[in-house]
C-alpha atoms as a PDB file:
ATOM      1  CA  UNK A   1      -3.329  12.992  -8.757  1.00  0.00           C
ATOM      2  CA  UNK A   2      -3.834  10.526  -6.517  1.00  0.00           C
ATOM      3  CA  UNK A   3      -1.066   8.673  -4.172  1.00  0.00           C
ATOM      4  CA  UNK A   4      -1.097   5.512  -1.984  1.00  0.00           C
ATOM      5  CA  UNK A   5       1.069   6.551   1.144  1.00  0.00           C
ATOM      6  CA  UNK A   6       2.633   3.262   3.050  1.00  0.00           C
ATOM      7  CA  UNK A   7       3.901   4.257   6.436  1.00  0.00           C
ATOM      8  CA  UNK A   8       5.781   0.884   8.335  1.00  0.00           C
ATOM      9  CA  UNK A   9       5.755   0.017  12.154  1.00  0.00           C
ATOM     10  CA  UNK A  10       9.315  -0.268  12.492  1.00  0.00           C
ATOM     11  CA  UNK A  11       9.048  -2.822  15.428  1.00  0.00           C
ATOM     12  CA  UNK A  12       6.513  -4.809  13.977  1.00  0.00           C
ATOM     13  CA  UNK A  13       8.781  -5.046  10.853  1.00  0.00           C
ATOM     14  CA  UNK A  14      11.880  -5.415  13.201  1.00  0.00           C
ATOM     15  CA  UNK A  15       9.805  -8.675  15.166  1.00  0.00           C
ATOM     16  CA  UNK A  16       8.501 -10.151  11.384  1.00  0.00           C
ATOM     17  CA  UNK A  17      12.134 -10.404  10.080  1.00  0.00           C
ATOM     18  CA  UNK A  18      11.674  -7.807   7.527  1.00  0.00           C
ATOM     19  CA  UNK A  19      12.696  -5.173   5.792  1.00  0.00           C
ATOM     20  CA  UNK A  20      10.766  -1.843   4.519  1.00  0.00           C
ATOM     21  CA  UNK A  21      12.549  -2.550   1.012  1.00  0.00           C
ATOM     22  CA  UNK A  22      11.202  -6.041   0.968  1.00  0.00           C
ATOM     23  CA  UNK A  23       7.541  -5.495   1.896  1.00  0.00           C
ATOM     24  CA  UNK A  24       7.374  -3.153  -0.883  1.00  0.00           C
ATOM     25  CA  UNK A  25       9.327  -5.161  -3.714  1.00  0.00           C
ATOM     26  CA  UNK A  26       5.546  -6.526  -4.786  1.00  0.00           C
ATOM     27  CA  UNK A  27       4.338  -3.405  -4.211  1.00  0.00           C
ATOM     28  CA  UNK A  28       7.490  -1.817  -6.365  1.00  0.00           C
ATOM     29  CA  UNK A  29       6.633  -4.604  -8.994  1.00  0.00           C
ATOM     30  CA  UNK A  30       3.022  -4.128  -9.588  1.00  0.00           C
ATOM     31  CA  UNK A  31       3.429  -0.118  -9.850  1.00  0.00           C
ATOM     32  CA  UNK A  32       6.326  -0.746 -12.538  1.00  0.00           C
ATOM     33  CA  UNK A  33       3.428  -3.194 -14.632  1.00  0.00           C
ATOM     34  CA  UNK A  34       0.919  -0.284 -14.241  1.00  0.00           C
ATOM     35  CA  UNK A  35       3.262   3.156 -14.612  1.00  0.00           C
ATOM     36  CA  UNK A  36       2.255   3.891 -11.360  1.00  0.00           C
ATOM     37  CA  UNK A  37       5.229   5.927 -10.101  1.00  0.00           C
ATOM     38  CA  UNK A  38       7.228   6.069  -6.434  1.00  0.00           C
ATOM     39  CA  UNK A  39       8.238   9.631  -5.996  1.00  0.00           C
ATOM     40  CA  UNK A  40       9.539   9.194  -2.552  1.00  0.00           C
ATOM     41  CA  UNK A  41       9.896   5.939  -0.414  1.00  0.00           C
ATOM     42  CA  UNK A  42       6.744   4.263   0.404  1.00  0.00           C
ATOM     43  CA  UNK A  43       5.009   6.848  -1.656  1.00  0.00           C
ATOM     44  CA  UNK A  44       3.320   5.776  -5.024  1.00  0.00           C
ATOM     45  CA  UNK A  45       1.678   8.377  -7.313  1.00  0.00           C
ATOM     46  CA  UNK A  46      -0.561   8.180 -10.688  1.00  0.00           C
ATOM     47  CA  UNK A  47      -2.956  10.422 -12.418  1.00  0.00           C
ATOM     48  CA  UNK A  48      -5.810   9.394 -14.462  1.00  0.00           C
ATOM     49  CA  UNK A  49      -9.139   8.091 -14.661  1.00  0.00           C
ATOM     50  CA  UNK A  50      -7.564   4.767 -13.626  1.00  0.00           C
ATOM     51  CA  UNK A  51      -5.538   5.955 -11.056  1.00  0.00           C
ATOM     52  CA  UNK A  52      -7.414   5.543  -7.795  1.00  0.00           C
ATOM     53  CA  UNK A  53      -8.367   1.946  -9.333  1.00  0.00           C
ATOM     54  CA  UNK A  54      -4.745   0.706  -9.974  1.00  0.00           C
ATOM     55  CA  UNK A  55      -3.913   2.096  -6.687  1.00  0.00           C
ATOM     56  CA  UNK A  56      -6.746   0.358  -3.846  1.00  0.00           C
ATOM     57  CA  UNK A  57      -5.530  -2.894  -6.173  1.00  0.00           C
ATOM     58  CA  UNK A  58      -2.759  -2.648  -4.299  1.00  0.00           C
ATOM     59  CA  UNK A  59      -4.844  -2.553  -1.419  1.00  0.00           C
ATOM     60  CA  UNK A  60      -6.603  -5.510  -2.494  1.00  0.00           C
ATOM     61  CA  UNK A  61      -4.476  -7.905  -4.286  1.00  0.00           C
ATOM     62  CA  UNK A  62      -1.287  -7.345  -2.383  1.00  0.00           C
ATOM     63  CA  UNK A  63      -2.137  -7.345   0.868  1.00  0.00           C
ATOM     64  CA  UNK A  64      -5.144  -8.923   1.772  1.00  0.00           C
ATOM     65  CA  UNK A  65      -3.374 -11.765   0.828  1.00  0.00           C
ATOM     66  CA  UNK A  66      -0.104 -11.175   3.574  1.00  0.00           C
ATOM     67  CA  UNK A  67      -1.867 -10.358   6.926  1.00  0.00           C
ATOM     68  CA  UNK A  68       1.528  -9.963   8.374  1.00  0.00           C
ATOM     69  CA  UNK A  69       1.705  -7.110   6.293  1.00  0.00           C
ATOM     70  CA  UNK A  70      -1.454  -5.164   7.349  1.00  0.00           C
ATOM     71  CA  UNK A  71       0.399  -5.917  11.056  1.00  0.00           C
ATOM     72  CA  UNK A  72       3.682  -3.957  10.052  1.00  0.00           C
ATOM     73  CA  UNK A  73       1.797  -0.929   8.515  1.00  0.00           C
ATOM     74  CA  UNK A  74       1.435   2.176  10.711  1.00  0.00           C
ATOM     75  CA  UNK A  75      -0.947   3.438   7.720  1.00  0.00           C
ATOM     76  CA  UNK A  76      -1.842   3.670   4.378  1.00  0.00           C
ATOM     77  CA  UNK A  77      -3.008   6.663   3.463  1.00  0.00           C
ATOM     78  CA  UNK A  78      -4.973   7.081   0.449  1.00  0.00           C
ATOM     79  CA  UNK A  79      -4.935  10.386  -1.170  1.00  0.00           C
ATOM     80  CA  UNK A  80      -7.340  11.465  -3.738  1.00  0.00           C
ATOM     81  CA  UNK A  81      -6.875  14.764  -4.514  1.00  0.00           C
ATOM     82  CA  UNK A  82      -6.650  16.108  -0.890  1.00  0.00           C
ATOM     83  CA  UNK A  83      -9.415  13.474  -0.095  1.00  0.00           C
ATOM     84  CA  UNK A  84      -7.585  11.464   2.532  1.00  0.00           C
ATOM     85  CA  UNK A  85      -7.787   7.834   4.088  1.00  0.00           C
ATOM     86  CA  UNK A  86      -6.331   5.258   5.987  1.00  0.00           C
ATOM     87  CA  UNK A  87      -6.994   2.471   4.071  1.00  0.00           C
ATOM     88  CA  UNK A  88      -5.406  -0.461   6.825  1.00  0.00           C
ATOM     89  CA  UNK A  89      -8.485  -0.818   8.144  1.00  0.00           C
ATOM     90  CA  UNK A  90     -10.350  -1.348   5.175  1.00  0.00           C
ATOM     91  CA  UNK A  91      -7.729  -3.589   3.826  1.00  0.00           C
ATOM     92  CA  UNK A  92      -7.734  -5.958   7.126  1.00  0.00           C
ATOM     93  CA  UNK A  93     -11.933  -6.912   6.573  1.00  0.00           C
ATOM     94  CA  UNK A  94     -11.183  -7.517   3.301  1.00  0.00           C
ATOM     95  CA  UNK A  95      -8.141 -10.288   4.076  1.00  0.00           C
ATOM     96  CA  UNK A  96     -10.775 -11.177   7.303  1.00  0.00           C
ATOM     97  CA  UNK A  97     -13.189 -12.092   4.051  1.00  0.00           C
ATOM     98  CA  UNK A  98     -11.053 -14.204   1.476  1.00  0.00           C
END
């Protein structure tokens, strides 16, 4: 099993004008395309050979794109299968690239 763990700055959020439920609507979106599933909030789960794929795409496609969104994340915590990692930092180079 492998999860994607999103945990939110609540000031940043509070300063950007945003809500926890709306920075994860595209996130929400792109797991419903993919049967990836959210078993709690912020936390997405699939298991599978394509699992850990589909889930640093959200990484990559989603917010590399927003980097007001890497500022309101506390951490996103890969987990593949007890094989932990904050993936923010990883995810701001790559929006630093594109």
């Amino acid at each position: 099993m492998v999860k994607l763990i999103f945990e939110f700055d609540k000031a940043e959020i509070a300063k950007a004008g945003l809500t926890e439920d709306e920075l994860l609507a595209e996130v929400r979106e792109y797991a419903k395309k993919n049967k990836i599933s959210e078993t709690s909030f912020g936390v997405f789960e699939k298991d599978g050979e394509d699992a850990l794929c589909l889930l640093m795409m959200i990484a990559h496609n989603i917010l590399c794109d927003r980097p007001h969104y890497l500022d309101c994340l506390k951490s996103l915590m890969l987990d593949d299968e007890g094989e932990i990692e904050d993936c923010v930092e990883i995810a701001k180079e790559w929006s630093d690239k594109e």
